[in-house]
N, C-alpha and C. Protein backbone atom coordinates (compact mmCIF):
# COMPACT_ATOMS: atom_id res chain seq x y z
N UNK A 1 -3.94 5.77 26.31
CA UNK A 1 -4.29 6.33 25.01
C UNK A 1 -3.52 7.62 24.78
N UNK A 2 -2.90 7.86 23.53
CA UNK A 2 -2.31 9.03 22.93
C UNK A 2 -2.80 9.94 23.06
N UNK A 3 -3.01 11.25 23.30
CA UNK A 3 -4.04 12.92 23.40
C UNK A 3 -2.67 13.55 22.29
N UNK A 4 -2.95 13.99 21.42
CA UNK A 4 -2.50 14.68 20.33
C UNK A 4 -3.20 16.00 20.24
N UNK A 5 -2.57 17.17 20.21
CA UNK A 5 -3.29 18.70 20.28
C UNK A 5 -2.20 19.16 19.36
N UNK A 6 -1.15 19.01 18.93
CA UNK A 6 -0.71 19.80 17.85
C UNK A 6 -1.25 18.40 16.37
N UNK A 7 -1.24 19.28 15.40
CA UNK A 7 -0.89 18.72 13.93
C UNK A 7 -0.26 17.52 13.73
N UNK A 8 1.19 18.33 13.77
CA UNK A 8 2.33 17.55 13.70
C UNK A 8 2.53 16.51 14.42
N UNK A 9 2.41 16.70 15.46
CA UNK A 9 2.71 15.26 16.54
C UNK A 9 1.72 14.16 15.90
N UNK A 10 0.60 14.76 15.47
CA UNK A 10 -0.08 13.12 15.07
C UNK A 10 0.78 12.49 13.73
N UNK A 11 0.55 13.63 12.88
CA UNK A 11 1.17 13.25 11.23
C UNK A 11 2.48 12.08 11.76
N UNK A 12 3.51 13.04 12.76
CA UNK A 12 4.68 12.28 13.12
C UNK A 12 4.15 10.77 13.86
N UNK A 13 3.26 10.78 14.57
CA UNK A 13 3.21 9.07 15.33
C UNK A 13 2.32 8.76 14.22
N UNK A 14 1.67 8.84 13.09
CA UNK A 14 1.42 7.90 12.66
C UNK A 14 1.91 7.48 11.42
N UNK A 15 3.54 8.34 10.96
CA UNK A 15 4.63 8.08 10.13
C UNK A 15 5.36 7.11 10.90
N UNK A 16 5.69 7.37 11.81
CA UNK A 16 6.37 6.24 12.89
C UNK A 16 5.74 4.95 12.60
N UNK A 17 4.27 4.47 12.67
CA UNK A 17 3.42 3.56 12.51
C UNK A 17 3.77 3.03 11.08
N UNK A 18 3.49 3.72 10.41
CA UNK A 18 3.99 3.65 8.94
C UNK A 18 5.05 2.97 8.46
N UNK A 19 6.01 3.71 9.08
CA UNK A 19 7.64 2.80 8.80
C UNK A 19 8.10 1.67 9.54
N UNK A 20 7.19 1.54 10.73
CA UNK A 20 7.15 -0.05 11.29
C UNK A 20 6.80 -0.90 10.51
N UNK A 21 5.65 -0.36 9.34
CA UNK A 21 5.32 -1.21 8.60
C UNK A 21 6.36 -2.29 7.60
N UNK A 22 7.48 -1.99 7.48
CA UNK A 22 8.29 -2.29 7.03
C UNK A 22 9.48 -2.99 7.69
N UNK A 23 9.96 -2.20 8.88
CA UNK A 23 10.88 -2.36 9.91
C UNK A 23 10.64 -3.52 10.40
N UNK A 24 9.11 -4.20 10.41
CA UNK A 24 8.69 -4.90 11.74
C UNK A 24 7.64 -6.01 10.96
N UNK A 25 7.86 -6.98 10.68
CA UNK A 25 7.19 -8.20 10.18
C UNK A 25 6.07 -8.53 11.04
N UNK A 26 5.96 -8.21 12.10
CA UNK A 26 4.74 -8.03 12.66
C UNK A 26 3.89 -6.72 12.96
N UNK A 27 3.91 -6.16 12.20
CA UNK A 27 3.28 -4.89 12.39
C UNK A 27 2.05 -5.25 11.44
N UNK A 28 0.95 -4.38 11.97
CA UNK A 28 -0.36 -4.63 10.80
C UNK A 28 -0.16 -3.78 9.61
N UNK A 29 1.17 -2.66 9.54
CA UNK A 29 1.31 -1.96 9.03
C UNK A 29 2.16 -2.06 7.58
N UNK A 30 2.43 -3.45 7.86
CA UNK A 30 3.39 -4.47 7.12
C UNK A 30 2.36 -4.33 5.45
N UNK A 31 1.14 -4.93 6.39
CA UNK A 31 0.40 -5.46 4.91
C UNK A 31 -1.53 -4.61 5.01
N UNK A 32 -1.25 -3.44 4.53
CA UNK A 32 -2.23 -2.60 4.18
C UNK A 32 -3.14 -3.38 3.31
N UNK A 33 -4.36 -2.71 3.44
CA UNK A 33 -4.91 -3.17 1.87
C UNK A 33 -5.21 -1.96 1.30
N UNK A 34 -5.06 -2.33 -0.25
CA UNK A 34 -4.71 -1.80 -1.34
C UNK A 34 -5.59 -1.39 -2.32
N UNK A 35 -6.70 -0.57 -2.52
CA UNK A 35 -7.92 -0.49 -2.81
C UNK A 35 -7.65 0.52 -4.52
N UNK A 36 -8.44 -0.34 -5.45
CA UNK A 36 -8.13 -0.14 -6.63
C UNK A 36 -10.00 0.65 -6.94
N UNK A 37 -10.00 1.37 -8.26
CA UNK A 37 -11.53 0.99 -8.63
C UNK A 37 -11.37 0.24 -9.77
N UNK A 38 -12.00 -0.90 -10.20
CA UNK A 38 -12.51 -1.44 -11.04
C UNK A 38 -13.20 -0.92 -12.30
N UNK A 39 -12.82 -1.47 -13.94
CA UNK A 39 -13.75 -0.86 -15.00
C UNK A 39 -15.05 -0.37 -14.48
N UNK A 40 -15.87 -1.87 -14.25
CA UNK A 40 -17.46 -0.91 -13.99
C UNK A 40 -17.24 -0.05 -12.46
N UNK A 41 -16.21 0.65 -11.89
CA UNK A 41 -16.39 1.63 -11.28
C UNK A 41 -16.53 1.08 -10.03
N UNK A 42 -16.77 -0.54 -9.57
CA UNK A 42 -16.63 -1.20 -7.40
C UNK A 42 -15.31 -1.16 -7.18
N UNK A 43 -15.37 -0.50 -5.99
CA UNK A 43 -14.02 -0.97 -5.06
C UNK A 43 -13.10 -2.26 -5.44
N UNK A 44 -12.35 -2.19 -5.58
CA UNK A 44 -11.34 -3.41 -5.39
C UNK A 44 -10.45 -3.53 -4.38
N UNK A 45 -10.30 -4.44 -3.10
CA UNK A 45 -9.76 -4.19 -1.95
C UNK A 45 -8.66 -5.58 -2.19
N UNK A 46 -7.49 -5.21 -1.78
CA UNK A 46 -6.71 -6.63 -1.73
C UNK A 46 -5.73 -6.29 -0.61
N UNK A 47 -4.60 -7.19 -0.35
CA UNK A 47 -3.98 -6.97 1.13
C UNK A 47 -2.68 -7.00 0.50
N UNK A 48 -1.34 -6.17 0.76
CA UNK A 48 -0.42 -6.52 -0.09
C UNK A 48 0.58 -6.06 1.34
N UNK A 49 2.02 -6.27 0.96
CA UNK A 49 3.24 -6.22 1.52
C UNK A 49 3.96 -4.68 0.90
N UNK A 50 3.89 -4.45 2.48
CA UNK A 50 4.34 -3.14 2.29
C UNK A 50 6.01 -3.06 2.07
N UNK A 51 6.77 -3.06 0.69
CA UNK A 51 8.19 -2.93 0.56
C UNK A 51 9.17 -1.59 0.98
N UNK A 52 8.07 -0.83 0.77
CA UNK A 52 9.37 0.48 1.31
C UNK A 52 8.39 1.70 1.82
N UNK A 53 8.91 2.65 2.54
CA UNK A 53 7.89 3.62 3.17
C UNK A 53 8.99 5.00 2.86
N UNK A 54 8.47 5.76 2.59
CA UNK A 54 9.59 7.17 2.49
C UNK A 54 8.60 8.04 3.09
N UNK A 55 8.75 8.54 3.97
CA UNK A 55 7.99 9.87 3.99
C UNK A 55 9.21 11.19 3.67
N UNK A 56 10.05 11.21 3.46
CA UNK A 56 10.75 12.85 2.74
C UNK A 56 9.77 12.82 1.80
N UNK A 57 9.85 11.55 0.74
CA UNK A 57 9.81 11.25 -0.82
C UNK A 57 8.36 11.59 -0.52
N UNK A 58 7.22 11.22 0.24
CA UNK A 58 5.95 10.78 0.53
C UNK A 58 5.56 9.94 -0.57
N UNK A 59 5.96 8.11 -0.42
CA UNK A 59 5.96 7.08 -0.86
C UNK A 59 5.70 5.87 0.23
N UNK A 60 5.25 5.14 -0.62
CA UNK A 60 4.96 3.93 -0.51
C UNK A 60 5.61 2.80 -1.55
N UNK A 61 5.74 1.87 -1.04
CA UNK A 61 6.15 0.65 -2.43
C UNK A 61 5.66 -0.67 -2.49
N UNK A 62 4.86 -0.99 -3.28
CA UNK A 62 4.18 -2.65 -2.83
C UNK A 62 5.26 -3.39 -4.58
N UNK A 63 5.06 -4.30 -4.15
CA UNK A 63 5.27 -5.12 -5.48
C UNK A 63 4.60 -6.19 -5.55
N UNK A 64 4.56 -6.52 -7.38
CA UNK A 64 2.85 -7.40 -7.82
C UNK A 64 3.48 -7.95 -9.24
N UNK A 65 2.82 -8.89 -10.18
CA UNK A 65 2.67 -9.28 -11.26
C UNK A 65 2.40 -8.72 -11.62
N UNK A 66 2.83 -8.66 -13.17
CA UNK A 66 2.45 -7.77 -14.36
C UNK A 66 1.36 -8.44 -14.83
N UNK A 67 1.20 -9.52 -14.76
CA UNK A 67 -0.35 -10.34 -15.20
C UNK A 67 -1.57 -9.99 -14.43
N UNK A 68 -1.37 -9.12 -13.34
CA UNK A 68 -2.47 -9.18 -12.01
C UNK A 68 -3.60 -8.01 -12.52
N UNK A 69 -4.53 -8.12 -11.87
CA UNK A 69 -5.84 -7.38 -12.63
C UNK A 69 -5.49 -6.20 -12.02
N UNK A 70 -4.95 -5.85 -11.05
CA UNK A 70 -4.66 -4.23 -10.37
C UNK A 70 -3.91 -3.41 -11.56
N UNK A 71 -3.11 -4.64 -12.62
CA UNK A 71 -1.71 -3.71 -13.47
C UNK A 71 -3.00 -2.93 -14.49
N UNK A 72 -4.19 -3.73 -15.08
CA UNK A 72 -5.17 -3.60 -15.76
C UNK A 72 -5.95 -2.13 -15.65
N UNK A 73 -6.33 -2.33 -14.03
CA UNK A 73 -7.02 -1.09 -13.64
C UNK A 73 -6.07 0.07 -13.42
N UNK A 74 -4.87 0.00 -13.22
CA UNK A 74 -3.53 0.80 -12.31
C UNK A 74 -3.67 1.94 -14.13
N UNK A 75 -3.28 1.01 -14.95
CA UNK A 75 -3.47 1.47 -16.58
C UNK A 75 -4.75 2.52 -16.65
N UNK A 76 -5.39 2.05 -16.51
CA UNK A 76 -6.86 2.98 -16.91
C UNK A 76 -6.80 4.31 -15.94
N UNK A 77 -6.41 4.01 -14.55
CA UNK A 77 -6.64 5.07 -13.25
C UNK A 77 -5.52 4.87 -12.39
N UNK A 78 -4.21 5.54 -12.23
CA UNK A 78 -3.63 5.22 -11.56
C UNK A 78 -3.68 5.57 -9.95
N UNK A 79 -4.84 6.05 -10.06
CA UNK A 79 -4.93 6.52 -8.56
C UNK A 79 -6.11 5.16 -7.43
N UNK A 80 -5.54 5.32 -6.40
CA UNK A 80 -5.94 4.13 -5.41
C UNK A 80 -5.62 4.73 -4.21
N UNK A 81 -6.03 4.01 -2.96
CA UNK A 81 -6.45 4.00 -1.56
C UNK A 81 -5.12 2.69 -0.66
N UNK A 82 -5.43 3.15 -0.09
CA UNK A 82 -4.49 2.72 1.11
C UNK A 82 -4.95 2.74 2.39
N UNK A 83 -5.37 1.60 3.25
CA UNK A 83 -5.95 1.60 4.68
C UNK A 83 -4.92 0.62 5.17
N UNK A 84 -5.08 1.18 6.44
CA UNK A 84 -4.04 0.83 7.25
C UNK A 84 -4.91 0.74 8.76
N UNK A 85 -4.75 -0.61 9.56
CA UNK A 85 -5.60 -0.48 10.61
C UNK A 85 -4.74 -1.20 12.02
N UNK A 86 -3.73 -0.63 12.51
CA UNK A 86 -3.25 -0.65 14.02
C UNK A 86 -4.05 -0.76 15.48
N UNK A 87 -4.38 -1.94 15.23
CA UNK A 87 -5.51 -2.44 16.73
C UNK A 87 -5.02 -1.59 18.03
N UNK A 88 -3.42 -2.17 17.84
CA UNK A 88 -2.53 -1.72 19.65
C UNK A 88 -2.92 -0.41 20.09
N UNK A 89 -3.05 0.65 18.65
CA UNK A 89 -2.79 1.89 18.97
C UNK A 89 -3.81 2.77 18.75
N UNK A 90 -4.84 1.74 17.87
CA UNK A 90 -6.65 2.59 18.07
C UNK A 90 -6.71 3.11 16.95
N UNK A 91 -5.57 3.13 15.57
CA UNK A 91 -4.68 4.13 14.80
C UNK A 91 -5.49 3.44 13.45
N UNK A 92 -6.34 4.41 12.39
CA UNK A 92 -6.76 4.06 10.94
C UNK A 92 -6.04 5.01 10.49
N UNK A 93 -5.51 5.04 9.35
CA UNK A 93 -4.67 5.47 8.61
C UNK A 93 -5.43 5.73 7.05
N UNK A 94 -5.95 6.07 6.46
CA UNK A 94 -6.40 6.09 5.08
C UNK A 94 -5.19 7.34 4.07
N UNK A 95 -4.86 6.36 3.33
CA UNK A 95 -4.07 7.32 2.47
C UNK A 95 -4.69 6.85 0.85
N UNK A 96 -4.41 8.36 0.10
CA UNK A 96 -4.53 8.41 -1.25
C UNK A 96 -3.36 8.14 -2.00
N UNK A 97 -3.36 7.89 -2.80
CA UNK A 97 -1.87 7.85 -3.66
C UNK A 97 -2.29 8.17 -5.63
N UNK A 98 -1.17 8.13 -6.05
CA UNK A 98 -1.14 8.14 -7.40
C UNK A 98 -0.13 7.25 -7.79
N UNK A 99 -0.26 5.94 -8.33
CA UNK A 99 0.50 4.75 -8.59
C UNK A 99 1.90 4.93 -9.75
N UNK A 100 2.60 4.73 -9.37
CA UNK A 100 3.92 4.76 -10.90
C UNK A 100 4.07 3.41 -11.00
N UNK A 101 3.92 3.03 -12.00
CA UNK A 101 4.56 1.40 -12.39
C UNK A 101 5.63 1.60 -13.39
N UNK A 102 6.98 0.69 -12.21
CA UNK A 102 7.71 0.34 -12.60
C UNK A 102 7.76 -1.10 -13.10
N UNK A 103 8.69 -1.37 -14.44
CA UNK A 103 8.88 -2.42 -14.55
C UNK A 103 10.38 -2.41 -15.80
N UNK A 104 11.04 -3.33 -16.07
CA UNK A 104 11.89 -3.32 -16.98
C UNK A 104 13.36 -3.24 -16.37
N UNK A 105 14.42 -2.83 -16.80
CA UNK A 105 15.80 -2.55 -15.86
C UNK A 105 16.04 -1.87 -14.99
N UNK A 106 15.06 -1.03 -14.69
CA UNK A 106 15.14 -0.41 -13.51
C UNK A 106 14.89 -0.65 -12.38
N UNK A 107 14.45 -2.01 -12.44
CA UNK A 107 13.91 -2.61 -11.09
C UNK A 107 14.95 -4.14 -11.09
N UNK A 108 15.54 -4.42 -11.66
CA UNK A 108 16.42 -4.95 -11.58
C UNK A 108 17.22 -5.31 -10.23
N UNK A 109 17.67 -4.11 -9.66
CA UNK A 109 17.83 -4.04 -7.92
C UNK A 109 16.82 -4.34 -7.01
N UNK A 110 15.19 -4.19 -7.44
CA UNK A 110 14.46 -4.64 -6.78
C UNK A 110 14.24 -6.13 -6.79
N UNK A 111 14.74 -6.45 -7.93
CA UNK A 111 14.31 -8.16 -8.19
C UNK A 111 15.16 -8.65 -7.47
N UNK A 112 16.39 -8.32 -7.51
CA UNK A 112 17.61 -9.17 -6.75
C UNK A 112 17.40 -9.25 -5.70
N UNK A 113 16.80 -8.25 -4.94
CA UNK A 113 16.51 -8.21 -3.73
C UNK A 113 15.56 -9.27 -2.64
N UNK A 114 14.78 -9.42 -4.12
CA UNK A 114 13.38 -10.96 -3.37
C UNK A 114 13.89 -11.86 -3.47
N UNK A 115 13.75 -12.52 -2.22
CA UNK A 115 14.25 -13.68 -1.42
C UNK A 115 13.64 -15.08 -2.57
N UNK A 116 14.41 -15.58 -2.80
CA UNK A 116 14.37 -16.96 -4.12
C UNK A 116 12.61 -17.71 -4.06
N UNK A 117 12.70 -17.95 -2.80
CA UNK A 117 11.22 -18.18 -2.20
C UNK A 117 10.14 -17.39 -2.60
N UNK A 118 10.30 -16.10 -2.73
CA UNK A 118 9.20 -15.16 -2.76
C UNK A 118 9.02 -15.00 -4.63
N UNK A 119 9.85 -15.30 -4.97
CA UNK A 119 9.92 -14.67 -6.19
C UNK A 119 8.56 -15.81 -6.93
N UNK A 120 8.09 -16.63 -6.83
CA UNK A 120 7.08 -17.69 -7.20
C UNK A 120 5.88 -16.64 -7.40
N UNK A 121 5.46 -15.64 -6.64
CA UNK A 121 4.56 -14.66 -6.39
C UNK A 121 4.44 -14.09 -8.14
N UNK A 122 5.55 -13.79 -8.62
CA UNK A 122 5.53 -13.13 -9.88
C UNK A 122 5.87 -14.48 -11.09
N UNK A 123 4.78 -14.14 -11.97
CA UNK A 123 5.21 -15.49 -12.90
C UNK A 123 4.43 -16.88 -13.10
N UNK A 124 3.43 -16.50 -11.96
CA UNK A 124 2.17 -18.12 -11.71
C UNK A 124 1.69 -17.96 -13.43
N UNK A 125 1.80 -19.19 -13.52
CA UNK A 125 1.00 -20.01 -14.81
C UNK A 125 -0.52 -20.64 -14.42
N UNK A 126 -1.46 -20.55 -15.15
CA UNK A 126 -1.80 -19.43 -15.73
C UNK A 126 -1.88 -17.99 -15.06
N UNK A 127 -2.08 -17.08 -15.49
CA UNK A 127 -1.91 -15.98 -14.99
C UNK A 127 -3.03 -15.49 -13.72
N UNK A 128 -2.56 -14.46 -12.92
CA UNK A 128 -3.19 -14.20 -11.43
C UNK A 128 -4.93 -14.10 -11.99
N UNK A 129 -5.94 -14.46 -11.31
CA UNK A 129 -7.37 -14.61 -11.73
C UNK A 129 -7.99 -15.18 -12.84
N UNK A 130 -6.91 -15.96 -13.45
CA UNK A 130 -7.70 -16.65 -14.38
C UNK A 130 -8.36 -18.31 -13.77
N UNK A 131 -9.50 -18.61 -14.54
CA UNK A 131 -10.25 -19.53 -14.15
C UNK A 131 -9.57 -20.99 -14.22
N UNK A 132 -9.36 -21.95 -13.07
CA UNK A 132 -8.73 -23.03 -12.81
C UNK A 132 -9.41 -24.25 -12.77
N UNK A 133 -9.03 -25.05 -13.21
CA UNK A 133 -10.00 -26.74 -12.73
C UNK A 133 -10.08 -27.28 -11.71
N UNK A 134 -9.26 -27.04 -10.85
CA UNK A 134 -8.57 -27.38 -9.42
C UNK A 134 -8.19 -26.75 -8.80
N UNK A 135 -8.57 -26.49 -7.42
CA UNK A 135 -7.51 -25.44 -6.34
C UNK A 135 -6.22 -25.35 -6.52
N UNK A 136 -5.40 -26.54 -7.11
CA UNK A 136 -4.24 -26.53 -7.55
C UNK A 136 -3.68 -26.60 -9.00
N UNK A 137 -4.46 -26.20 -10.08
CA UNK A 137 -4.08 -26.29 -10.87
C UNK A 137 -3.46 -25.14 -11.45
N UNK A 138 -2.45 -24.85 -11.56
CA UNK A 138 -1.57 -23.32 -11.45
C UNK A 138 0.20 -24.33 -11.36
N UNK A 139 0.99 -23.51 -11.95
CA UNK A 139 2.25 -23.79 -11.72
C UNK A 139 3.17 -22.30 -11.30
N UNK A 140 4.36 -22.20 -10.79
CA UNK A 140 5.36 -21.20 -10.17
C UNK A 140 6.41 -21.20 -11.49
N UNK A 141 6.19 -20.07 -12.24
CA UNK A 141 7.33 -19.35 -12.63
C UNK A 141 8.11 -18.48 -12.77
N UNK A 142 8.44 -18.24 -11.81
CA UNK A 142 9.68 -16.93 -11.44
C UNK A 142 9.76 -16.16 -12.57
N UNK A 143 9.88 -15.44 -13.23
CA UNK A 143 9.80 -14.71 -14.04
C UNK A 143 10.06 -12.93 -14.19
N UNK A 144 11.53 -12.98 -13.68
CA UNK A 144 11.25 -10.97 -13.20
C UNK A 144 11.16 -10.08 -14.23
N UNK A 145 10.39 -10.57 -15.45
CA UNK A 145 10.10 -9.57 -16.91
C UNK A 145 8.10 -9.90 -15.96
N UNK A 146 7.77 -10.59 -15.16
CA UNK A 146 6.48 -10.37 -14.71
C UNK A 146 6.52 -9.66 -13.01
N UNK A 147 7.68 -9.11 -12.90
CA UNK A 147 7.85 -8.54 -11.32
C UNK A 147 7.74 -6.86 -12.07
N UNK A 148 7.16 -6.11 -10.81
CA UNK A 148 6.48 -4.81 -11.31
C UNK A 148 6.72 -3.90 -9.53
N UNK A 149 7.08 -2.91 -9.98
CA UNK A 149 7.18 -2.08 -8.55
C UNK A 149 6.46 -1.04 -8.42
N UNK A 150 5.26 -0.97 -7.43
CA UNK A 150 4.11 -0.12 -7.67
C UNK A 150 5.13 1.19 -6.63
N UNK A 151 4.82 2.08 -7.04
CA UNK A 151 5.52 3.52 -6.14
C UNK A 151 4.35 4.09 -5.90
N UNK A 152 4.06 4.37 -4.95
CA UNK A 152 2.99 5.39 -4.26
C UNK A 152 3.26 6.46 -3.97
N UNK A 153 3.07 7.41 -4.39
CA UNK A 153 3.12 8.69 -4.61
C UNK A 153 1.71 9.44 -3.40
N UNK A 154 2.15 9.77 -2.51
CA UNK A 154 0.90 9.91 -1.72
C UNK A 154 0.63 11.11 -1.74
N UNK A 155 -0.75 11.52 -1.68
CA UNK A 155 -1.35 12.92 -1.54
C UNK A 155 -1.81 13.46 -0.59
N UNK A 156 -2.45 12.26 0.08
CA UNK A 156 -3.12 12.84 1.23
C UNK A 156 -3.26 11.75 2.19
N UNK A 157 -3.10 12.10 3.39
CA UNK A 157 -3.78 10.70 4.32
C UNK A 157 -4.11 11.44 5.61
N UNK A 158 -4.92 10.49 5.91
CA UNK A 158 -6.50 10.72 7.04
C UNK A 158 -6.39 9.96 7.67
N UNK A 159 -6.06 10.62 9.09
CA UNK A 159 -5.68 9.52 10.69
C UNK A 159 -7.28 9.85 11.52
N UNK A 160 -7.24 8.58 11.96
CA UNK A 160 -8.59 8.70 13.01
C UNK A 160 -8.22 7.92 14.28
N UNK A 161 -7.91 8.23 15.28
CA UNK A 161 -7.49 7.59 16.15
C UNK A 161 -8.73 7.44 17.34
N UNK A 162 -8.78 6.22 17.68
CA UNK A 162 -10.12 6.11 18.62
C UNK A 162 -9.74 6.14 20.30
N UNK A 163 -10.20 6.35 20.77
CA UNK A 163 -10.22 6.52 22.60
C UNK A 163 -11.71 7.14 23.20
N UNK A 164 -11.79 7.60 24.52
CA UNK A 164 -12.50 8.17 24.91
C UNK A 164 -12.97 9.05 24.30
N UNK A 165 -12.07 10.27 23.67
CA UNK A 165 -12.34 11.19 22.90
C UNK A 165 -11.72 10.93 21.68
N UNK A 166 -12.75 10.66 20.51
CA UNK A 166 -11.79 10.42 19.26
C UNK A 166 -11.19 11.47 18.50
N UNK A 167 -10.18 11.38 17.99
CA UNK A 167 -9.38 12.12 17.38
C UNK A 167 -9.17 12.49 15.55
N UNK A 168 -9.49 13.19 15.01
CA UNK A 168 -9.42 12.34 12.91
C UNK A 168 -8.85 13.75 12.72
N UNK A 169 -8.14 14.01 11.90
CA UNK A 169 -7.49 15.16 11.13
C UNK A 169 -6.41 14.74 9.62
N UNK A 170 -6.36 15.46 8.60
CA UNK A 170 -6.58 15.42 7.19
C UNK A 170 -5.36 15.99 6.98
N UNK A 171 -4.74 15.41 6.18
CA UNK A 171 -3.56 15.97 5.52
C UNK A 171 -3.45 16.16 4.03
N UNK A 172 -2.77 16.93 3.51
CA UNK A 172 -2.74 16.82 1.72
C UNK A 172 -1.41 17.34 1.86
N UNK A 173 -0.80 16.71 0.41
CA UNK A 173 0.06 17.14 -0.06
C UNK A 173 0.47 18.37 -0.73
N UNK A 174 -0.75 19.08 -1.18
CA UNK A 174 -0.85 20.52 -2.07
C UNK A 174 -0.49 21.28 -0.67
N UNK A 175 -1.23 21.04 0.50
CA UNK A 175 -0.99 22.23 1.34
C UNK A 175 0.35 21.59 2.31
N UNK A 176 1.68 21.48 1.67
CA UNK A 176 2.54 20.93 2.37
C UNK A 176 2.86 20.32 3.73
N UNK A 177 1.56 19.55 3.93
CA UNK A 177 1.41 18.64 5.27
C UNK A 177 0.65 19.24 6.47
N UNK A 178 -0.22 20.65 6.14
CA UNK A 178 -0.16 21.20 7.52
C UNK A 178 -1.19 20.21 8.01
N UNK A 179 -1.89 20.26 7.41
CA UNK A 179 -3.21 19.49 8.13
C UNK A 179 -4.34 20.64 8.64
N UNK A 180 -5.27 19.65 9.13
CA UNK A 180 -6.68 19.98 9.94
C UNK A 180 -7.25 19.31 10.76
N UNK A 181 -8.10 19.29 11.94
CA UNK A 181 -8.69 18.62 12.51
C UNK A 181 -9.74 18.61 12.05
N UNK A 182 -10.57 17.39 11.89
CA UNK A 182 -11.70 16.94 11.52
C UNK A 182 -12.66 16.25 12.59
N UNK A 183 -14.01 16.63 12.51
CA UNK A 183 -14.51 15.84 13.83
C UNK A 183 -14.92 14.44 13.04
N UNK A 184 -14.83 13.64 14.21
CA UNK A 184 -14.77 11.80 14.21
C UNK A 184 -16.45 11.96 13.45
C-alpha cells in the first residue's frame, strides 16, 4: 500500500491514475461515471469513455449525442461529478467539473478521429431514451452534426485512498492545487 505524507505526491499518483485512463484500455480509469443532476433535482449516474485527460489544462473529455438527456440537463446546469474507482490501488477519485459543450466545426478533428465502428454511438434513431417496442427496435445513424465533445473543466477533486490507515485530502482549483488533508 502507498503512505503519502506530502500533498503533492498524492495529487501527482492520482493524475498518473487519471491519464492511464486514457493511455490504457484497461484501466477502470478509462470509463468513470459521469454524474449529472436531473430537472426534478436526483442524481443521474452513467458510465462514459474517458477521451482525453489534461491536467496543465485541468480537463477532462467524454464524448456523447446531442439527442442524449445529459445534453438536456448539461443546458440547464453545466456543472457535474466525476467518480473514478481503481480497485488495484484502493484509489476513489471524485472530481467536480464545469461542462463546455462542444459541437459544430470545431470538433470536426474530433469526429475524424472515431473509429467508423464507434461512430453508430452518435445518431441512433430514435433518439437516446426514447420509448421502444422492442429491445431492438432502434436503427445506427452516424451522424457527426449529433457528435458533441463534453470538456471538463475541473475544479476540484477528492482522493480517498484505503489501506490500514486511510488516507482522503481535497483539492480546488481557486486555491491553485495546494490541497488539504481530510480525515476518512
Amino acid at each position: 500500500m502507498k503512505v503519502f505524507q506530502k500533498l503533492d505526491d498524492f495529487l501527482d499518483f492520482a493524475w498518473g491514475q487519471i491519464s492511464r485512463g486514457k493511455a490504457d484500455k484497461k484501466s477502470p480509469a478509462r470509463h468513470p461515471t459521469f454524474v449529472t443532476s436531473s430537472a426534478d433535482g436526483f442524481p443521474n449516474a452513467r458510465t462514459l469513455v474517458m477521451r482525453r485527460s489534461d491536467r496543465k489544462n485541468n480537463q477532462i473529455e467524454f464524448h456523447t449525442d446531442t439527442a442524449s438527456s445529459k445534453m438536456l440537463v448539461l443546458e440547464e446546469n453545466p456543472r457535474a461529478g466525476i467518480h473514478i474507482w481503481l480497485p488495484k490501488v484502493q484509489l476513489q477519485i471524485q472530481i467536480e467539473v464545469v461542462v463546455e459543450v462542444n459541437v459544430g466545426d470545431i470538433i470536426i478533428p474530433n469526429w475524424k478521429n472515431v473509429p467508423t465502428s464507434s461512430r453508430t454511438a452518435y445518431g441512433t434513431i430514435p433518439s437516446p431514451g426514447t420509448v421502444i417496442g422492442s429491445s431492438h427496435a432502434y436503427d445506427y445513424a452516424p451522424d457527426h452534426k449529433r457528435f458533441a465533445v463534453l470538456v471538463c473543466h475541473i475544479q476540484s477533486i477528492q482522493l480517498l485512498l484505503l489501506g490500514a490507515k486511510h488516507t482522503r485530502a481535497y483539492y480546488k482549483n481557486t486555491t491553485n492545487w495546494q490541497g488539504e488533508w481530510l480525515s476518512p
